[in-house]
Structures are given as C-alpha cells and as structure tokens.
PDB file of N, CA and C in Angstrom:
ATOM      1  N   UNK A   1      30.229  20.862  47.099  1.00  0.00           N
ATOM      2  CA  UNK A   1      29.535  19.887  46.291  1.00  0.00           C
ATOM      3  C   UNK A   1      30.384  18.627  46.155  1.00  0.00           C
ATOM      4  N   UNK A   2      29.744  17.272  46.302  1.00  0.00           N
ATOM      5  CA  UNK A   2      30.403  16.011  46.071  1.00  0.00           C
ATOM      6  C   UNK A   2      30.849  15.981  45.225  1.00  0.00           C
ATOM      7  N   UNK A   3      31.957  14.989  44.511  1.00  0.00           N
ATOM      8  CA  UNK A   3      32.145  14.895  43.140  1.00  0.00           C
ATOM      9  C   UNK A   3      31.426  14.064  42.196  1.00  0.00           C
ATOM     10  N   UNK A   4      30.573  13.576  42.568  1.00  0.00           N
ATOM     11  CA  UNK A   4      29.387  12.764  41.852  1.00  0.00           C
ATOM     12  C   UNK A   4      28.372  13.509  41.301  1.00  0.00           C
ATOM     13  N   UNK A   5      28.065  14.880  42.094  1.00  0.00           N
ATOM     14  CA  UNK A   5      27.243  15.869  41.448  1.00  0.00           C
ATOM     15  C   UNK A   5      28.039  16.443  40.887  1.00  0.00           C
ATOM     16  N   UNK A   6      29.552  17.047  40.626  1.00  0.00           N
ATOM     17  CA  UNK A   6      29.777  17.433  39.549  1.00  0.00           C
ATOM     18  C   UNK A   6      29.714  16.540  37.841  1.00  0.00           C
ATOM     19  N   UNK A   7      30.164  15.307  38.446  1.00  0.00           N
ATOM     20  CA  UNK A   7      30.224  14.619  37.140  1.00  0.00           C
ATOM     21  C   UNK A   7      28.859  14.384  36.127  1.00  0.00           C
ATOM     22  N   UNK A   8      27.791  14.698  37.058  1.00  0.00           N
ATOM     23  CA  UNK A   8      26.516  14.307  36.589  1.00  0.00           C
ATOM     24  C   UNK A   8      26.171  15.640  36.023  1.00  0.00           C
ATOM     25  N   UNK A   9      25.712  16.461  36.666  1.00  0.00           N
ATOM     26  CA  UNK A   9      26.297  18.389  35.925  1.00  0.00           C
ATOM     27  C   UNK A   9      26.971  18.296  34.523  1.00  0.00           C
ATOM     28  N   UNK A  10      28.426  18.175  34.554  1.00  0.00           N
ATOM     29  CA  UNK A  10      29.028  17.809  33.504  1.00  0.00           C
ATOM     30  C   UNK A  10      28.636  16.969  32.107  1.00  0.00           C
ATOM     31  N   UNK A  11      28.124  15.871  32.980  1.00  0.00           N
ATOM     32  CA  UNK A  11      28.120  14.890  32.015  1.00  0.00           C
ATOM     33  C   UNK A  11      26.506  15.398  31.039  1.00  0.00           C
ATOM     34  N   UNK A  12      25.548  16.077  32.093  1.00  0.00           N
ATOM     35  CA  UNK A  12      24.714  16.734  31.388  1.00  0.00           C
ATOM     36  C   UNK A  12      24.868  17.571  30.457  1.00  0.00           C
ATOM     37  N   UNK A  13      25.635  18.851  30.986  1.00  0.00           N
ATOM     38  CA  UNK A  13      26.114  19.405  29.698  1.00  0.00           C
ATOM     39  C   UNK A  13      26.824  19.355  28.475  1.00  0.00           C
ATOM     40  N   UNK A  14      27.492  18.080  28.844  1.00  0.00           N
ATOM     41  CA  UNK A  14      28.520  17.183  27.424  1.00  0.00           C
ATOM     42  C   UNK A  14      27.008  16.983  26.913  1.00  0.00           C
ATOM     43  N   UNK A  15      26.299  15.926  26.736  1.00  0.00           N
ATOM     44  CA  UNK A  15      25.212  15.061  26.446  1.00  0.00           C
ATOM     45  C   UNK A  15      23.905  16.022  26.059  1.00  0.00           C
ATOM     46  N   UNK A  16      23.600  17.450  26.534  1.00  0.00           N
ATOM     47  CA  UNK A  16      22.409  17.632  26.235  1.00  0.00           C
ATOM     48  C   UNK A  16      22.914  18.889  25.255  1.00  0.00           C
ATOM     49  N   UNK A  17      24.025  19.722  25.738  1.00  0.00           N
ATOM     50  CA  UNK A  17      24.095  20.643  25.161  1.00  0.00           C
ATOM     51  C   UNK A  17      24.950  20.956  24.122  1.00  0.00           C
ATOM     52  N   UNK A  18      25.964  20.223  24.263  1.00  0.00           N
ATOM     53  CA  UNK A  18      27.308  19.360  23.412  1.00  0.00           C
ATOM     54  C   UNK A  18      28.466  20.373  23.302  1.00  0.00           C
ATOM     55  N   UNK A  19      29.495  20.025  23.313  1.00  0.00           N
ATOM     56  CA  UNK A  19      30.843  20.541  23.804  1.00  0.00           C
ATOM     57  C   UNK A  19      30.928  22.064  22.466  1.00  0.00           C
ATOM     58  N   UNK A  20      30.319  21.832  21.710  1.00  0.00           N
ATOM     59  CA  UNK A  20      30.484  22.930  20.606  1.00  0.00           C
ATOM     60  C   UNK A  20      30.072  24.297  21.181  1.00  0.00           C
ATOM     61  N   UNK A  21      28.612  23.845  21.739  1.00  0.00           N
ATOM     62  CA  UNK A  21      27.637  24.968  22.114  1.00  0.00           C
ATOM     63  C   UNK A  21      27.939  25.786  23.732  1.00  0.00           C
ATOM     64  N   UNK A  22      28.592  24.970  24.312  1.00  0.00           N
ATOM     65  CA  UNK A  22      28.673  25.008  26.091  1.00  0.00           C
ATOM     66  C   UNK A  22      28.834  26.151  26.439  1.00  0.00           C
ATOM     67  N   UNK A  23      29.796  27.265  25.624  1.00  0.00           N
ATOM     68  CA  UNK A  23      29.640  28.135  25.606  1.00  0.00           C
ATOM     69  C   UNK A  23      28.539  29.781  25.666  1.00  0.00           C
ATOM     70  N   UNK A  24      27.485  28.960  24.857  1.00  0.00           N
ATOM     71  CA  UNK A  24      26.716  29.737  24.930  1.00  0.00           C
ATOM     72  C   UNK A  24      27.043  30.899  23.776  1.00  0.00           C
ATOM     73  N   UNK A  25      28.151  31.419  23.424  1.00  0.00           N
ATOM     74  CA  UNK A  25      28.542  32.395  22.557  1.00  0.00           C
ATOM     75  C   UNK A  25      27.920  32.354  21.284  1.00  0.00           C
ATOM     76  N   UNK A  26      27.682  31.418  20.860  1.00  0.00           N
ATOM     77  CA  UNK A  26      27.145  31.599  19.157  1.00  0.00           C
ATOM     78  C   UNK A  26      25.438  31.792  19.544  1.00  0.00           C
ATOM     79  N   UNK A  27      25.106  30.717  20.342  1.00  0.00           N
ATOM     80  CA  UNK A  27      23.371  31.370  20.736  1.00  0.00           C
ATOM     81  C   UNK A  27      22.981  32.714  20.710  1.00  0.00           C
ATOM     82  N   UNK A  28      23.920  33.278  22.171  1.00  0.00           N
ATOM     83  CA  UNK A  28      24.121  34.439  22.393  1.00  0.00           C
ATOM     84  C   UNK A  28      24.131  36.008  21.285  1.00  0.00           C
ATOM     85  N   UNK A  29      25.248  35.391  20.166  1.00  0.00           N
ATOM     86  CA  UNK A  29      24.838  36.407  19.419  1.00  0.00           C
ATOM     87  C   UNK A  29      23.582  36.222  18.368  1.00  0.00           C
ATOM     88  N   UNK A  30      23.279  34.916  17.730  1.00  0.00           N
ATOM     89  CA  UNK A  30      21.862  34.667  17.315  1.00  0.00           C
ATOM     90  C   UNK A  30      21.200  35.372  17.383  1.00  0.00           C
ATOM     91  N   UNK A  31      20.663  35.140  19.100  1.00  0.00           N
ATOM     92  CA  UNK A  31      19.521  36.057  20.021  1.00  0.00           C
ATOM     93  C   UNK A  31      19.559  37.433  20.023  1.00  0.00           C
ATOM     94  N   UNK A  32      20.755  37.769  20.298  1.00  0.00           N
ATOM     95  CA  UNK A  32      20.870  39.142  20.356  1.00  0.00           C
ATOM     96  C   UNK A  32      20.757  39.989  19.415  1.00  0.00           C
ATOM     97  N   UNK A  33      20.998  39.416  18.209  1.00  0.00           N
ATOM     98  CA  UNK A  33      20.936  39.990  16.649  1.00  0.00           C
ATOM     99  C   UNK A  33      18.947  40.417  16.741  1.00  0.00           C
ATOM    100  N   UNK A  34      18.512  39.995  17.052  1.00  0.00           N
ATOM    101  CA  UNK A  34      16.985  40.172  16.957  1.00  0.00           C
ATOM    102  C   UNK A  34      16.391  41.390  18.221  1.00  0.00           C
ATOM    103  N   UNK A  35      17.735  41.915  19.035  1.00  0.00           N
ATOM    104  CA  UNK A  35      17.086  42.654  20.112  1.00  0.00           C
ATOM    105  C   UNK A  35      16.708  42.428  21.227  1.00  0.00           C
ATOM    106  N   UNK A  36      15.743  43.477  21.816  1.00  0.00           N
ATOM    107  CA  UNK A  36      14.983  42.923  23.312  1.00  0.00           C
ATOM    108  C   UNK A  36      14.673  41.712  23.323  1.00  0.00           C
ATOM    109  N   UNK A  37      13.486  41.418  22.133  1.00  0.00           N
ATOM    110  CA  UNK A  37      13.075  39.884  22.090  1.00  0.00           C
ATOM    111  C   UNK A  37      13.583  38.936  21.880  1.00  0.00           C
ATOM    112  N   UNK A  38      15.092  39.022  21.524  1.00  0.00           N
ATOM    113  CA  UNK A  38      15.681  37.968  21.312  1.00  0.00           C
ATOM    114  C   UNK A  38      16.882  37.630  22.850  1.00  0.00           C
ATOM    115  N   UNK A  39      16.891  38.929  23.857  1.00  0.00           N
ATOM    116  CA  UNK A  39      16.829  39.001  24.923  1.00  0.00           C
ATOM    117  C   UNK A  39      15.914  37.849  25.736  1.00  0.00           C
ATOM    118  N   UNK A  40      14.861  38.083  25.673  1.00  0.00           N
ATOM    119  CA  UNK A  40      13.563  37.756  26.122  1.00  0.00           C
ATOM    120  C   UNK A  40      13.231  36.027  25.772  1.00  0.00           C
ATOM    121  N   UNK A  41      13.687  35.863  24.322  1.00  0.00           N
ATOM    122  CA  UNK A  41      13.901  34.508  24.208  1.00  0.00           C
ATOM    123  C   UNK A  41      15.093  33.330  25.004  1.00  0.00           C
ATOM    124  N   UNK A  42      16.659  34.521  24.963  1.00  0.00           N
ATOM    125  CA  UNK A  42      17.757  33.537  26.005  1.00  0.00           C
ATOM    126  C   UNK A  42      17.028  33.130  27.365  1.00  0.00           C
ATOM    127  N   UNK A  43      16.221  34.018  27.825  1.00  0.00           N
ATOM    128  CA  UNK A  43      15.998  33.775  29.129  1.00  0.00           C
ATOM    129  C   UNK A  43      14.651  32.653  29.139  1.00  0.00           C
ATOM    130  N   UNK A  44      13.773  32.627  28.120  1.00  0.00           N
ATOM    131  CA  UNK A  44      12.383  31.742  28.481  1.00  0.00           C
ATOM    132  C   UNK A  44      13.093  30.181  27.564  1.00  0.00           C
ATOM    133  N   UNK A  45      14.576  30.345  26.853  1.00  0.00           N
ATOM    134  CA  UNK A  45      15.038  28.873  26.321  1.00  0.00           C
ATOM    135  C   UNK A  45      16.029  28.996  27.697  1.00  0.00           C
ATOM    136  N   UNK A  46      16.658  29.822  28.412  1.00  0.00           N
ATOM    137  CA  UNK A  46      16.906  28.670  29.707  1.00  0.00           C
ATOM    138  C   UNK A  46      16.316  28.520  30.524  1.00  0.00           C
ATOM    139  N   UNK A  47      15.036  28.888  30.844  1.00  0.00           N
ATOM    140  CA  UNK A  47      14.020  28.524  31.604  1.00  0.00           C
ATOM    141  C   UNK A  47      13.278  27.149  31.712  1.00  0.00           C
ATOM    142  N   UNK A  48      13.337  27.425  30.167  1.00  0.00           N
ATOM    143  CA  UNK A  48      12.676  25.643  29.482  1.00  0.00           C
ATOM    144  C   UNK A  48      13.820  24.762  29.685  1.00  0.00           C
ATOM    145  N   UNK A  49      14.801  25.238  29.685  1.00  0.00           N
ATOM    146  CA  UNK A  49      16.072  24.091  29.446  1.00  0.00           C
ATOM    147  C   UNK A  49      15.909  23.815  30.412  1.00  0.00           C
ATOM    148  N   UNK A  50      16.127  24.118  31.199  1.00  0.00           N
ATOM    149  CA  UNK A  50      16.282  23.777  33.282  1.00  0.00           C
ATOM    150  C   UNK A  50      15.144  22.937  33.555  1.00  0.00           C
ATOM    151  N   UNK A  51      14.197  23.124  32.876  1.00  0.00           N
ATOM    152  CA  UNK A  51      12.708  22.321  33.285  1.00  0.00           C
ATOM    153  C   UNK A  51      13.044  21.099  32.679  1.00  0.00           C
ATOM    154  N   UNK A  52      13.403  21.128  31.317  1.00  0.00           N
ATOM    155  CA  UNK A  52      13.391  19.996  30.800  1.00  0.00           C
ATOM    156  C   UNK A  52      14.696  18.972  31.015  1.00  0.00           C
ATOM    157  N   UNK A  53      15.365  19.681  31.457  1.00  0.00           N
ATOM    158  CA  UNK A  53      16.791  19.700  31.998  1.00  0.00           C
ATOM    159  C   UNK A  53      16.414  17.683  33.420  1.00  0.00           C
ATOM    160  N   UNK A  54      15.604  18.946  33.929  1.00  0.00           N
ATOM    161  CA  UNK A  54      15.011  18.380  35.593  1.00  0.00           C
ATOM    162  C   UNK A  54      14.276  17.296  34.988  1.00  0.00           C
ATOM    163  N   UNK A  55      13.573  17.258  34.468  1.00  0.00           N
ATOM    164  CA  UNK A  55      12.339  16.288  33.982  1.00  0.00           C
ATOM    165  C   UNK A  55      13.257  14.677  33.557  1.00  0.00           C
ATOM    166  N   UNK A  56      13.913  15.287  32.485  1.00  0.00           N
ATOM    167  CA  UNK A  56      14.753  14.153  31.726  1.00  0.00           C
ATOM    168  C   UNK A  56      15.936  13.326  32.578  1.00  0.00           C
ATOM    169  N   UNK A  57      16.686  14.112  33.678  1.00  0.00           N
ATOM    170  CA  UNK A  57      17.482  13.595  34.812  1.00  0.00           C
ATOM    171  C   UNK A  57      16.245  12.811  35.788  1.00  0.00           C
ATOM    172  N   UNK A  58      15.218  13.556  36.170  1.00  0.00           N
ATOM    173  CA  UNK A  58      14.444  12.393  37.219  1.00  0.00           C
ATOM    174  C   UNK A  58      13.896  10.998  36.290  1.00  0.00           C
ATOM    175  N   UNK A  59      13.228  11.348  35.107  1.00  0.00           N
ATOM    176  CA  UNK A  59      13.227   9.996  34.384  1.00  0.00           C
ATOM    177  C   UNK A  59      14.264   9.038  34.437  1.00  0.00           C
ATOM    178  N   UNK A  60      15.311   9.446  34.278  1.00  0.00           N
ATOM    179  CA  UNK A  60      16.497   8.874  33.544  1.00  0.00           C
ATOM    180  C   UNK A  60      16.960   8.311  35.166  1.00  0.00           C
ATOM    181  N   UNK A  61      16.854   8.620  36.059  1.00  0.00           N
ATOM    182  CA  UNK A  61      17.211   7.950  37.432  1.00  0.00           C
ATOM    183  C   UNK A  61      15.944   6.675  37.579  1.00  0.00           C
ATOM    184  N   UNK A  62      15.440   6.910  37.127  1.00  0.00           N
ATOM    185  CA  UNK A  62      14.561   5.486  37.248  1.00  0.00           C
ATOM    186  C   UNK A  62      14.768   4.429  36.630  1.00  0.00           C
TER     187      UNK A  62
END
C-alpha cells in the first residue's frame, strides 16, 4: 500500500472514530454485556460504519 492510502486510513480513523475509541475495547465490552445481540449489533455498527465510512470519503473527495 502507498503511503497516501495509509495516511488517509489513519487520518479517518483519528477524525471519525477518535483516538479514545480506536481501540474498540470499551464498545466491545458495552456490546458484549448484552450477549448474542449485542454480538449481532458489533457486527451490523461495523457494517454501517464501513458504508458510511465509504459514502462520506467519496463526498468529501469532491
């Protein structure tokens, strides 16, 4: 990978998800505290994230 796609990667996850969260660990146990379905939720909020993820980078290039 170039280093222009890393910085843009990066710079996404500074900016959308913020250096606190990047981890994922505090979500993680959130979700998990609730079970299967809260299983079921990590996976359909990074599903959405990635979509919205995509959406907001092709706008934002225009």
């Amino acid at each position: 990978m170039s280093k222009r796609i890393w910085s843009i990667a990066l710079a996404y996850v500074g900016v959308m998800i913020g250096a606190g969260v990047s981890s994922g660990q505090d979500l993680l146990q959130y979700f998990v505290s609730f079970g299967a379905w809260g299983l079921i939720g990590v996976i359909v909020l990074g599903v959405l994230h990635v979509g919205f993820g995509r959406l907001m980078i092709s706008l934002g290039s225009y």
